[in-house]
N, C-alpha and C. Protein backbone atom coordinates (compact mmCIF):
# COMPACT_ATOMS: atom_id res chain seq x y z
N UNK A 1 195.46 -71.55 -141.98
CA UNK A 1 194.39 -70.86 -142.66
C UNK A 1 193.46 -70.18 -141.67
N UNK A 2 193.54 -70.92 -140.84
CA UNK A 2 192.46 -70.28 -139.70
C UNK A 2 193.02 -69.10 -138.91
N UNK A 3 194.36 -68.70 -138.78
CA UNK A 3 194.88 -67.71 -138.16
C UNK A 3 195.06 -66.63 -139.59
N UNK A 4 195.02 -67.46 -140.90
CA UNK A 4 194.67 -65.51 -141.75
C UNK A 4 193.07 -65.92 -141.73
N UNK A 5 192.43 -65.95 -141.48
CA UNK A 5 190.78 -66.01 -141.47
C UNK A 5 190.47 -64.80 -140.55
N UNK A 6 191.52 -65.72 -139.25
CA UNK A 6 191.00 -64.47 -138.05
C UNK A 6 191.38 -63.13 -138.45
N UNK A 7 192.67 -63.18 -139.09
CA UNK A 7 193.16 -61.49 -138.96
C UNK A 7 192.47 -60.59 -140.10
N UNK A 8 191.55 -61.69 -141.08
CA UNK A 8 191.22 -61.57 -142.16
C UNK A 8 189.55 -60.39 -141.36
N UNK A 9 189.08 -60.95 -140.49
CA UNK A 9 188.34 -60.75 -139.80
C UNK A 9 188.33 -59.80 -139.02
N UNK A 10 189.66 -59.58 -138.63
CA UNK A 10 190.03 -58.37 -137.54
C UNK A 10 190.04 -57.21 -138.18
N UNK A 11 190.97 -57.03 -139.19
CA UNK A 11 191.09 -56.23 -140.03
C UNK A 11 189.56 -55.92 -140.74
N UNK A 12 188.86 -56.61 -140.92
CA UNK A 12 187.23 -55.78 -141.37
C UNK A 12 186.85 -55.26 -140.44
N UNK A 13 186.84 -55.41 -139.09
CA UNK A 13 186.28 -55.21 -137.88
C UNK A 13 186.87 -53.73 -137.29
N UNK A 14 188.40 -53.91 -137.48
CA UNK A 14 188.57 -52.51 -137.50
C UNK A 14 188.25 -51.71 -138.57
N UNK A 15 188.33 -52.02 -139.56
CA UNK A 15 187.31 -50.68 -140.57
C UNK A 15 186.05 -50.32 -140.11
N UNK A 16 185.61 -51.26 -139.68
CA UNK A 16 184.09 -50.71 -139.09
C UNK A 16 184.45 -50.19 -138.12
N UNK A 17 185.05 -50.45 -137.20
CA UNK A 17 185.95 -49.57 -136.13
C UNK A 17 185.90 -48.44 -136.60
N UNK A 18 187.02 -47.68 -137.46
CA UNK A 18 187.38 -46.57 -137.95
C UNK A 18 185.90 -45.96 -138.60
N UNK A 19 185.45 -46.41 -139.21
CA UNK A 19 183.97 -45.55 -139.80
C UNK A 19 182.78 -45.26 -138.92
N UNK A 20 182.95 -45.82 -137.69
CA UNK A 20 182.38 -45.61 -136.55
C UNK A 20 180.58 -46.25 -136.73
N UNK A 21 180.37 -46.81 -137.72
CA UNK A 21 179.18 -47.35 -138.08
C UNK A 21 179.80 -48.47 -138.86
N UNK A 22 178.38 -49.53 -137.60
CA UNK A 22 178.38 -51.21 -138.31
C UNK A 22 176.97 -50.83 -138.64
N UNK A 23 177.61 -51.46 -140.59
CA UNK A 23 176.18 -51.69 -141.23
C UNK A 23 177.11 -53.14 -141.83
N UNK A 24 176.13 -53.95 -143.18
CA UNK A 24 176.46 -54.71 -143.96
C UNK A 24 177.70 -53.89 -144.79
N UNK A 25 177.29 -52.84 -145.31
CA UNK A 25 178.47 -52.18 -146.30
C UNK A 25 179.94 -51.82 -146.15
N UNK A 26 179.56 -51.31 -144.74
CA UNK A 26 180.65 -51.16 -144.37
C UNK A 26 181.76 -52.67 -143.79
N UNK A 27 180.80 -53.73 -143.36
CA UNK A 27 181.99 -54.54 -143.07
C UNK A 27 182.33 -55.20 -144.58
N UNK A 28 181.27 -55.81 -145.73
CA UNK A 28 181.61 -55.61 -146.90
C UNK A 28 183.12 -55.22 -147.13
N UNK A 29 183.09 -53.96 -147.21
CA UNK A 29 183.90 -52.65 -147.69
C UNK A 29 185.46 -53.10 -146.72
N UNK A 30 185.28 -52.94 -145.59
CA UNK A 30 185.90 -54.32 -144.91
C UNK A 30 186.84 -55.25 -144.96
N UNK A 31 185.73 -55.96 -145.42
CA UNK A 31 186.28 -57.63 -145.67
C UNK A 31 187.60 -57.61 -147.21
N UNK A 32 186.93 -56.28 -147.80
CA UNK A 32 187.21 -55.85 -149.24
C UNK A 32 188.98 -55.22 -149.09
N UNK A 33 188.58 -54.34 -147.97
CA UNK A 33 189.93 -53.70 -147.56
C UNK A 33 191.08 -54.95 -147.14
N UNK A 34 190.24 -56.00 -146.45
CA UNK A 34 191.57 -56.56 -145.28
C UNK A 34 191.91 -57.84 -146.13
N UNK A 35 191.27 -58.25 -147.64
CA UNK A 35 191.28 -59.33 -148.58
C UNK A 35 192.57 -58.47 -149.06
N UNK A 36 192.78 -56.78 -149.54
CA UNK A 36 193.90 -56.25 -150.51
C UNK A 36 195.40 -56.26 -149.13
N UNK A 37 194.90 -56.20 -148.03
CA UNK A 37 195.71 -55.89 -147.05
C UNK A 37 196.32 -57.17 -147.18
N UNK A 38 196.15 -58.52 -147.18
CA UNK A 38 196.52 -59.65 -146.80
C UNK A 38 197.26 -60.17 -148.14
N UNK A 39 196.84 -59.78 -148.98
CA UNK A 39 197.27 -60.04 -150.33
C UNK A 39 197.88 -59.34 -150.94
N UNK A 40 198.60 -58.33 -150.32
CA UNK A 40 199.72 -57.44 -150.33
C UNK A 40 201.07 -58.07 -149.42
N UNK A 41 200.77 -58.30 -148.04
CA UNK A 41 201.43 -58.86 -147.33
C UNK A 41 201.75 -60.06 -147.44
N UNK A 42 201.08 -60.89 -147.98
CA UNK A 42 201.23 -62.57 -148.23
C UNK A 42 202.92 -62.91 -148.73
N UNK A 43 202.95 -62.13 -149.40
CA UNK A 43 204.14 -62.65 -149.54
C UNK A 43 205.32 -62.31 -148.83
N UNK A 44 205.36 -61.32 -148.26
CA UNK A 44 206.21 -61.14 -147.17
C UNK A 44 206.06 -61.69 -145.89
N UNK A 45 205.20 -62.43 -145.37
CA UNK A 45 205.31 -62.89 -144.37
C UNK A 45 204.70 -64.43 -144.84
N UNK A 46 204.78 -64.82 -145.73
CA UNK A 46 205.16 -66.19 -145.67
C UNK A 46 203.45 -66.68 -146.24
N UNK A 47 203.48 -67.71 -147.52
CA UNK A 47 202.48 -67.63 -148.63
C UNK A 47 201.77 -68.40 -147.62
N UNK A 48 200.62 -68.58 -147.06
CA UNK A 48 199.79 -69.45 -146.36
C UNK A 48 198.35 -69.86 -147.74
N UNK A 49 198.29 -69.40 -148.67
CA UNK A 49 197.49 -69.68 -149.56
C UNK A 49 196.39 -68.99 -149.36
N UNK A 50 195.90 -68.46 -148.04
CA UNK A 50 194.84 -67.82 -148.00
C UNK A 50 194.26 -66.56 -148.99
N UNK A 51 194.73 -65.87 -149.87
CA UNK A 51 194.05 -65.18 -150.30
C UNK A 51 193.92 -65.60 -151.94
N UNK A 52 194.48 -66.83 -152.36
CA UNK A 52 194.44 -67.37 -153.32
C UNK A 52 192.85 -68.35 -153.27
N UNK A 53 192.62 -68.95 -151.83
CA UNK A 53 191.38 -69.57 -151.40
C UNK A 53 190.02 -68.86 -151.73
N UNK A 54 190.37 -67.68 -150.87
CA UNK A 54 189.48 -66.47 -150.78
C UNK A 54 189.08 -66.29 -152.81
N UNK A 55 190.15 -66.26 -153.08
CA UNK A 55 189.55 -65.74 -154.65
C UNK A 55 189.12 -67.00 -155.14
N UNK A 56 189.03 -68.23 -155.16
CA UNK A 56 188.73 -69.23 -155.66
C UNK A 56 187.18 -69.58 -154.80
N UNK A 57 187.30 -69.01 -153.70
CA UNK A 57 186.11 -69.31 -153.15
C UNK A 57 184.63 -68.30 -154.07
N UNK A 58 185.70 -66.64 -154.00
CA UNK A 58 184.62 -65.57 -154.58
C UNK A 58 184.16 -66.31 -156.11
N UNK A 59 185.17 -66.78 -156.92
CA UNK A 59 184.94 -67.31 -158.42
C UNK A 59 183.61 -68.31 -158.03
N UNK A 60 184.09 -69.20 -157.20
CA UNK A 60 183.01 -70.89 -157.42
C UNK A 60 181.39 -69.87 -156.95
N UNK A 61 181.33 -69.18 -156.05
CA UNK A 61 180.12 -68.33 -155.29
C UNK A 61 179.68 -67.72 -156.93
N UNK A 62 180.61 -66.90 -157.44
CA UNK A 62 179.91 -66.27 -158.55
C UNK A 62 179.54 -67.12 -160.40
N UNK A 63 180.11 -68.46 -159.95
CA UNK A 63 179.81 -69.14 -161.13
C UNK A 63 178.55 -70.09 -160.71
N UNK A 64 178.57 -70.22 -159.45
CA UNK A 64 177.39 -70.99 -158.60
C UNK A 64 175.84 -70.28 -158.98
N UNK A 65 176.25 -68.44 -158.44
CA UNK A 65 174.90 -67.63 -158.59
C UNK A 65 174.59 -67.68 -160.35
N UNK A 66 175.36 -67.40 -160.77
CA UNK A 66 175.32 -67.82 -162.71
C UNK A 66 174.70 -68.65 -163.03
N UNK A 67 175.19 -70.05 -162.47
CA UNK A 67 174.46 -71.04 -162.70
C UNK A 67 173.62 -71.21 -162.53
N UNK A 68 172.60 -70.95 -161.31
CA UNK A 68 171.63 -70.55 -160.35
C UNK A 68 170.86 -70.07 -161.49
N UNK A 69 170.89 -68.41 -162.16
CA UNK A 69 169.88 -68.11 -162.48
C UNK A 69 169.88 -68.65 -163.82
N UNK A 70 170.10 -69.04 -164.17
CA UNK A 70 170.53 -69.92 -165.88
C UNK A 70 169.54 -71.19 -165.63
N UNK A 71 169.92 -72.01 -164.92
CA UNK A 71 169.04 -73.08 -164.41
C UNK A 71 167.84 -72.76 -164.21
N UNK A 72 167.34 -71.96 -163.24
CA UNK A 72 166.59 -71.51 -162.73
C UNK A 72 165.54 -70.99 -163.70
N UNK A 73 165.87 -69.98 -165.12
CA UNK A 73 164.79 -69.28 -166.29
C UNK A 73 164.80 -70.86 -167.05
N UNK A 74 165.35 -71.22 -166.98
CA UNK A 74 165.50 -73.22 -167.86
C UNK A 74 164.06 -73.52 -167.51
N UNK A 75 164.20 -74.40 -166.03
CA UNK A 75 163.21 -74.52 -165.41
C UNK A 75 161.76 -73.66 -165.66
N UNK A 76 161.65 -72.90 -165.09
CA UNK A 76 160.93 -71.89 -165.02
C UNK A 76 160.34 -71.99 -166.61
N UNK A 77 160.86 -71.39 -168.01
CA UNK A 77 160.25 -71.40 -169.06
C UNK A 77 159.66 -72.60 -169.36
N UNK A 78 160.41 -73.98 -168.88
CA UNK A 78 159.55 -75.30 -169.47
C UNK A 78 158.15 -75.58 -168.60
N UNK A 79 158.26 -74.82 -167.02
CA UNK A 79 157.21 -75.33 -166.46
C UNK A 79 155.89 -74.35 -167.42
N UNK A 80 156.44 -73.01 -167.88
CA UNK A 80 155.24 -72.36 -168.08
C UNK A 80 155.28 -72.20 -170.03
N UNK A 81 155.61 -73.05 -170.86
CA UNK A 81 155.19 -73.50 -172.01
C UNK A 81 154.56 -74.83 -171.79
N UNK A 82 153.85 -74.59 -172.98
CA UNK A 82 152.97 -75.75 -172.35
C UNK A 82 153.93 -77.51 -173.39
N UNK A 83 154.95 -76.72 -173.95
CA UNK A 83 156.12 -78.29 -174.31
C UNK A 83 156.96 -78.38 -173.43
N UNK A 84 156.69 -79.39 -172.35
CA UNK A 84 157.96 -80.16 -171.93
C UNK A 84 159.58 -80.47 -172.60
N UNK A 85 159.87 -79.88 -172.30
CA UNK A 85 161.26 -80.12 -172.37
C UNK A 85 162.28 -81.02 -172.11
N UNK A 86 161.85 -81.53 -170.66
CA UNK A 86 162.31 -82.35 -170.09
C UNK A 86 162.72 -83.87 -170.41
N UNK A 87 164.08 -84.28 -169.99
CA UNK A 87 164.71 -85.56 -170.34
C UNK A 87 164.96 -86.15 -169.24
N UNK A 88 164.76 -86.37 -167.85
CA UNK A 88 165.29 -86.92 -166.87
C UNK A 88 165.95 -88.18 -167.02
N UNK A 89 167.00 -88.06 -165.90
CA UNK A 89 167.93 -89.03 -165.82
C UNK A 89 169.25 -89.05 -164.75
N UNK A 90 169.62 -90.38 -164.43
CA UNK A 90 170.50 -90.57 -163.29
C UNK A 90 171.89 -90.63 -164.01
N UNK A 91 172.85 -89.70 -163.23
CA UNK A 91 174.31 -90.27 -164.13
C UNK A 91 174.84 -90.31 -162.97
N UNK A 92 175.74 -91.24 -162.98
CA UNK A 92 177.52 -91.71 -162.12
C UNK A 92 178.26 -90.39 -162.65
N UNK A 93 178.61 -89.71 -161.31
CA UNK A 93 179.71 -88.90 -161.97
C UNK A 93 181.05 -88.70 -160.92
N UNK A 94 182.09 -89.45 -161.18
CA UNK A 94 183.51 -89.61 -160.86
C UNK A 94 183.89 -88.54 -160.16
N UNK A 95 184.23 -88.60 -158.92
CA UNK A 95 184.52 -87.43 -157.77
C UNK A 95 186.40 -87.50 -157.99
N UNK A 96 186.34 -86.15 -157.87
CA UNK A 96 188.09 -86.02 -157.37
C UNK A 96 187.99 -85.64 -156.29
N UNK A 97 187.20 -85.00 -155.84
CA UNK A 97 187.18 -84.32 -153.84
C UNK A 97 187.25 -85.76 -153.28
N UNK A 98 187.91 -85.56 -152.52
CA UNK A 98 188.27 -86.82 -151.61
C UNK A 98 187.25 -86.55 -149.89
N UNK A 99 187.66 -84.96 -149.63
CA UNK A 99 187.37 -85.42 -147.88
C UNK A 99 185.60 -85.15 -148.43
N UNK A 100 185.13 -85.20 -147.38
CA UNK A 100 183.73 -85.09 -146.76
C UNK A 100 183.36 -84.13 -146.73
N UNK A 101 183.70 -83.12 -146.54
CA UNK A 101 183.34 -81.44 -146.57
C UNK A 101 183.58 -81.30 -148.27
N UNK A 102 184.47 -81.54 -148.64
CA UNK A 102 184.14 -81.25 -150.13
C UNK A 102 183.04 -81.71 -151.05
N UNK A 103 183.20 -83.16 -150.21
CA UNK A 103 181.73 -84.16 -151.31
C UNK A 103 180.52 -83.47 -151.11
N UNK A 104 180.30 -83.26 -149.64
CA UNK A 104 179.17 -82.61 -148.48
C UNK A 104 178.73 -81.58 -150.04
N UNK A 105 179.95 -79.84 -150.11
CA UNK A 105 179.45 -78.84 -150.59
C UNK A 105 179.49 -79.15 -152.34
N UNK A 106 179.72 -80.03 -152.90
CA UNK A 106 180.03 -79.93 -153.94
C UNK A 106 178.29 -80.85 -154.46
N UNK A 107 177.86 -81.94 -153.64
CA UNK A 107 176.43 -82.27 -153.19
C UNK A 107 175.29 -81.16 -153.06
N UNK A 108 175.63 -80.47 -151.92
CA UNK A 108 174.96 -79.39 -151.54
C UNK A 108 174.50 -78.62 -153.19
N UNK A 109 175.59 -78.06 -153.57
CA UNK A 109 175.65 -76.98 -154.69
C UNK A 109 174.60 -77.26 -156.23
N UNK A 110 174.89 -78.91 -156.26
CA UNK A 110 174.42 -79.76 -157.23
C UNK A 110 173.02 -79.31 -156.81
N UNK A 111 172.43 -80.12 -155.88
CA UNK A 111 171.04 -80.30 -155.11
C UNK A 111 170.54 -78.41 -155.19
N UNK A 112 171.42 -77.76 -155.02
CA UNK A 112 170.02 -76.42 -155.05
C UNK A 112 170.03 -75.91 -155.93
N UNK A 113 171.17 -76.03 -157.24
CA UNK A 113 170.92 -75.95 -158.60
C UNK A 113 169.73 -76.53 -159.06
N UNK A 114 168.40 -75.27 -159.30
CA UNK A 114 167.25 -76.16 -160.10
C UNK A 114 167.32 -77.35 -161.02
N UNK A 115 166.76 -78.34 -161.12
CA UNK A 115 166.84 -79.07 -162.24
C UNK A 115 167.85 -80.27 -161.80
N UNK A 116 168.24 -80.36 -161.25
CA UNK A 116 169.20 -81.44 -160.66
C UNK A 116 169.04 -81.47 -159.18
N UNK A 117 169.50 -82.91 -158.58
CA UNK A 117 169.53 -83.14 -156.94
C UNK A 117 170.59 -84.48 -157.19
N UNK A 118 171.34 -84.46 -156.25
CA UNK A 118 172.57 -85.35 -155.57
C UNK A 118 171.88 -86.20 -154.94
N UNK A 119 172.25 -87.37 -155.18
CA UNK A 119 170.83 -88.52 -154.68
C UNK A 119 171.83 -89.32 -153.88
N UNK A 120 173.10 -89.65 -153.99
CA UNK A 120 173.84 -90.62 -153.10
C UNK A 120 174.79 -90.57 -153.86
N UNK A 121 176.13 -90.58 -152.89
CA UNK A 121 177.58 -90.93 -152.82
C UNK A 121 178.04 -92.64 -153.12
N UNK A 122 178.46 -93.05 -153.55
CA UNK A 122 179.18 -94.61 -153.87
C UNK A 122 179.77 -94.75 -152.44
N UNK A 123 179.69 -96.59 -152.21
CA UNK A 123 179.93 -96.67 -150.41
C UNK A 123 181.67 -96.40 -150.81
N UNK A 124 182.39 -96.42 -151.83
CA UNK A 124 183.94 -96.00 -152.16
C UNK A 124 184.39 -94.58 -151.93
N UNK A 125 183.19 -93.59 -151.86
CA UNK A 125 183.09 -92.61 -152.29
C UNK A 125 183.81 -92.17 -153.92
N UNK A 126 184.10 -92.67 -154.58
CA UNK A 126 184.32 -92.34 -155.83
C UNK A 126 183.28 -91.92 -157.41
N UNK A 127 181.97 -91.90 -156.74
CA UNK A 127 180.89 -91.73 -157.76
C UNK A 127 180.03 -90.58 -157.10
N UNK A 128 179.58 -89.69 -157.60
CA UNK A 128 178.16 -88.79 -157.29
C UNK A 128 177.09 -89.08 -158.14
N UNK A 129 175.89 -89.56 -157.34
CA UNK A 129 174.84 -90.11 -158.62
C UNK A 129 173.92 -88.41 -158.53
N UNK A 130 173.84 -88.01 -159.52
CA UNK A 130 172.67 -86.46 -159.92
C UNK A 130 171.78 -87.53 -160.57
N UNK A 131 170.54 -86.92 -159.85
CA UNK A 131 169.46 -87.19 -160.89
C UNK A 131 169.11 -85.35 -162.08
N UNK A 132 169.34 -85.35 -162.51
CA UNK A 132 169.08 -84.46 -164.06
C UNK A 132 168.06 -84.33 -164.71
N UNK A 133 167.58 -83.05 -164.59
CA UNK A 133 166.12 -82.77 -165.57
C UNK A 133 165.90 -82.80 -166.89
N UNK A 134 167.30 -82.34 -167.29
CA UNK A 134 167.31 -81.81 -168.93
C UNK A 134 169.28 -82.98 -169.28
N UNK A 135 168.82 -84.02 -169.89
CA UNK A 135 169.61 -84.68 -169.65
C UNK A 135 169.69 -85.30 -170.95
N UNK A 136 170.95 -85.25 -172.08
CA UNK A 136 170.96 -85.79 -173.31
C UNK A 136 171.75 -87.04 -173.12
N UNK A 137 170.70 -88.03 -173.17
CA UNK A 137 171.47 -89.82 -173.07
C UNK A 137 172.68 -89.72 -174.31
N UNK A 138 172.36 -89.18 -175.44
CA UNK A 138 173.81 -88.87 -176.32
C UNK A 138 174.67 -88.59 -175.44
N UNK A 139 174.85 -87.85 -174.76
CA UNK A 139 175.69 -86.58 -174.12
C UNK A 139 175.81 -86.71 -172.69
N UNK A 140 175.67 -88.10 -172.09
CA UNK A 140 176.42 -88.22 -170.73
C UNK A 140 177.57 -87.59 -170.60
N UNK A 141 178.86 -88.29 -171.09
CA UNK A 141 180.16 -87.43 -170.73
C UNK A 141 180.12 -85.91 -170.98
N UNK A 142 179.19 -85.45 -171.81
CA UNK A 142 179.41 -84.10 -171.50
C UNK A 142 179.08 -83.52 -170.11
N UNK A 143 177.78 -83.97 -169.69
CA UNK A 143 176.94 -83.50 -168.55
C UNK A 143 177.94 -83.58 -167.54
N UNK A 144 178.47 -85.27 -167.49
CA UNK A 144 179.80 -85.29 -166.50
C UNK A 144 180.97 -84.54 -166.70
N UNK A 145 181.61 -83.50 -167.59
CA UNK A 145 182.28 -83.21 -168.03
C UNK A 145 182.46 -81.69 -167.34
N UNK A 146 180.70 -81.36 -167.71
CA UNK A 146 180.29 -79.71 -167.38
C UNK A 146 180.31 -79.54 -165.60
N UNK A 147 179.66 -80.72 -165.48
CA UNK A 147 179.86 -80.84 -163.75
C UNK A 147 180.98 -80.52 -163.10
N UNK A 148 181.78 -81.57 -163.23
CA UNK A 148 183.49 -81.31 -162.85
C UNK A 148 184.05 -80.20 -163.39
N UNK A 149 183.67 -79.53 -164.71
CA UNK A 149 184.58 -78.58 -164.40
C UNK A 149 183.69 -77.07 -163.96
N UNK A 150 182.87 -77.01 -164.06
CA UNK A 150 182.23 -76.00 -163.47
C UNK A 150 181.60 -75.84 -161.76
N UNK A 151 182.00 -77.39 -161.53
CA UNK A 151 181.63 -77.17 -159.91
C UNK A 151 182.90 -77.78 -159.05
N UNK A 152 182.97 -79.04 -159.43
CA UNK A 152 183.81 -79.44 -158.92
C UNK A 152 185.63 -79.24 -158.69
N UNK A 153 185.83 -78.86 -159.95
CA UNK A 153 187.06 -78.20 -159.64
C UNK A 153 187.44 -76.95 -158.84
N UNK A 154 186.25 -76.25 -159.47
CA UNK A 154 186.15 -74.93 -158.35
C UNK A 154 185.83 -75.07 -156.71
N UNK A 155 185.42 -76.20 -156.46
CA UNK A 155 185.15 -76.99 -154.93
C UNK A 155 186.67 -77.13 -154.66
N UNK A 156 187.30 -77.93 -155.42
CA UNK A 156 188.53 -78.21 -154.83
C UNK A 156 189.75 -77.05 -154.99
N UNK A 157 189.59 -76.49 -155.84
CA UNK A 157 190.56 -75.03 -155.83
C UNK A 157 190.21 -74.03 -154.89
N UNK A 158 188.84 -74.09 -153.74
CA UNK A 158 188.77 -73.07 -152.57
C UNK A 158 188.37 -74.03 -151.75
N UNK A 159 188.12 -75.60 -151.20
CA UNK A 159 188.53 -75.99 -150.15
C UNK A 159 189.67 -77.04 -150.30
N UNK A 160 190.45 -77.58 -151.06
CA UNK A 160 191.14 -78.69 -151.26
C UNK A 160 192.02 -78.28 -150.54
N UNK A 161 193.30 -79.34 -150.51
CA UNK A 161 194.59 -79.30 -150.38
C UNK A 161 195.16 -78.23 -151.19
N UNK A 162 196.28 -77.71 -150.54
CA UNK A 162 197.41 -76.31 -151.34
C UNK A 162 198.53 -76.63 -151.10
């Protein structure tokens, strides 16, 4: 993975090469070119998974920013009505990421999603405890439900095993 990363890299680098101006857009534009270049070629020189990563990575980034601002007007409208909204609460929620870099970003992602923070890992690693702002005690397994599949699977479909 790390040798299509690099060429993944090279190949933007020469577009900026060829346009004779480094800005953001142009390596963008780039990264854009040498993602169709690699994913044209992939299969002729042998499937390394990399541009299947790459798109699983762009999906989890753009369901992340979604989430982000969704959370975010949530928040935001309950702080400035003057009814609380709020249900706080701690849930156990069952990890499939196994290594450390996955728990790490899949933690991370939780925690800067407004309204929720990743408070501690199980010493098994098999549990993520979220503490939760807006949290229906009916509706644990859902909350755990929405988690895994809106973060966590997408964690493990752009860094997991392939």
């Amino acid at each position: 993975m790390t040798r299509s990363l690099s060429i993944h890299l090279l190949l933007a680098f020469v577009w900026v090469a060829i346009g004779g101006e480094l800005t953001a857009e142009s390596f963008m534009v780039g990264l854009l070119v040498g993602y169709a270049v690699l994913w044209v070629l992939e299969p002729l020189v042998g499937s390394t998974g990399y541009a299947t990563r790459v798109r699983h990575f762009a999906i989890l980034l753009a369901v992340f920013a979604w989430d982000l601002v969704l959370a975010s007007l949530r928040v935001a409208f309950d702080v400035i009505t003057p009814r609380h909204r709020m249900r706080p609460g701690v849930v156990a929620v069952p990890l499939d990421v196994r290594s450390d870099a996955e728990i790490t970003i899949l933690a991370t992602l939780v925690t800067l999603t407004p309204g929720s923070v990743s408070l501690d890992v199980s010493r098994d690693r098999r549990f993520l405890y979220v503490h939760a702002m807006y949290l229906d005690p009916d509706d644990l397994d859902g909350f755990r439900r929405r988690l895994k599949a809106r973060v966590e699977r997408r964690v493990i479909r752009a860094f997991g095993p392939h």
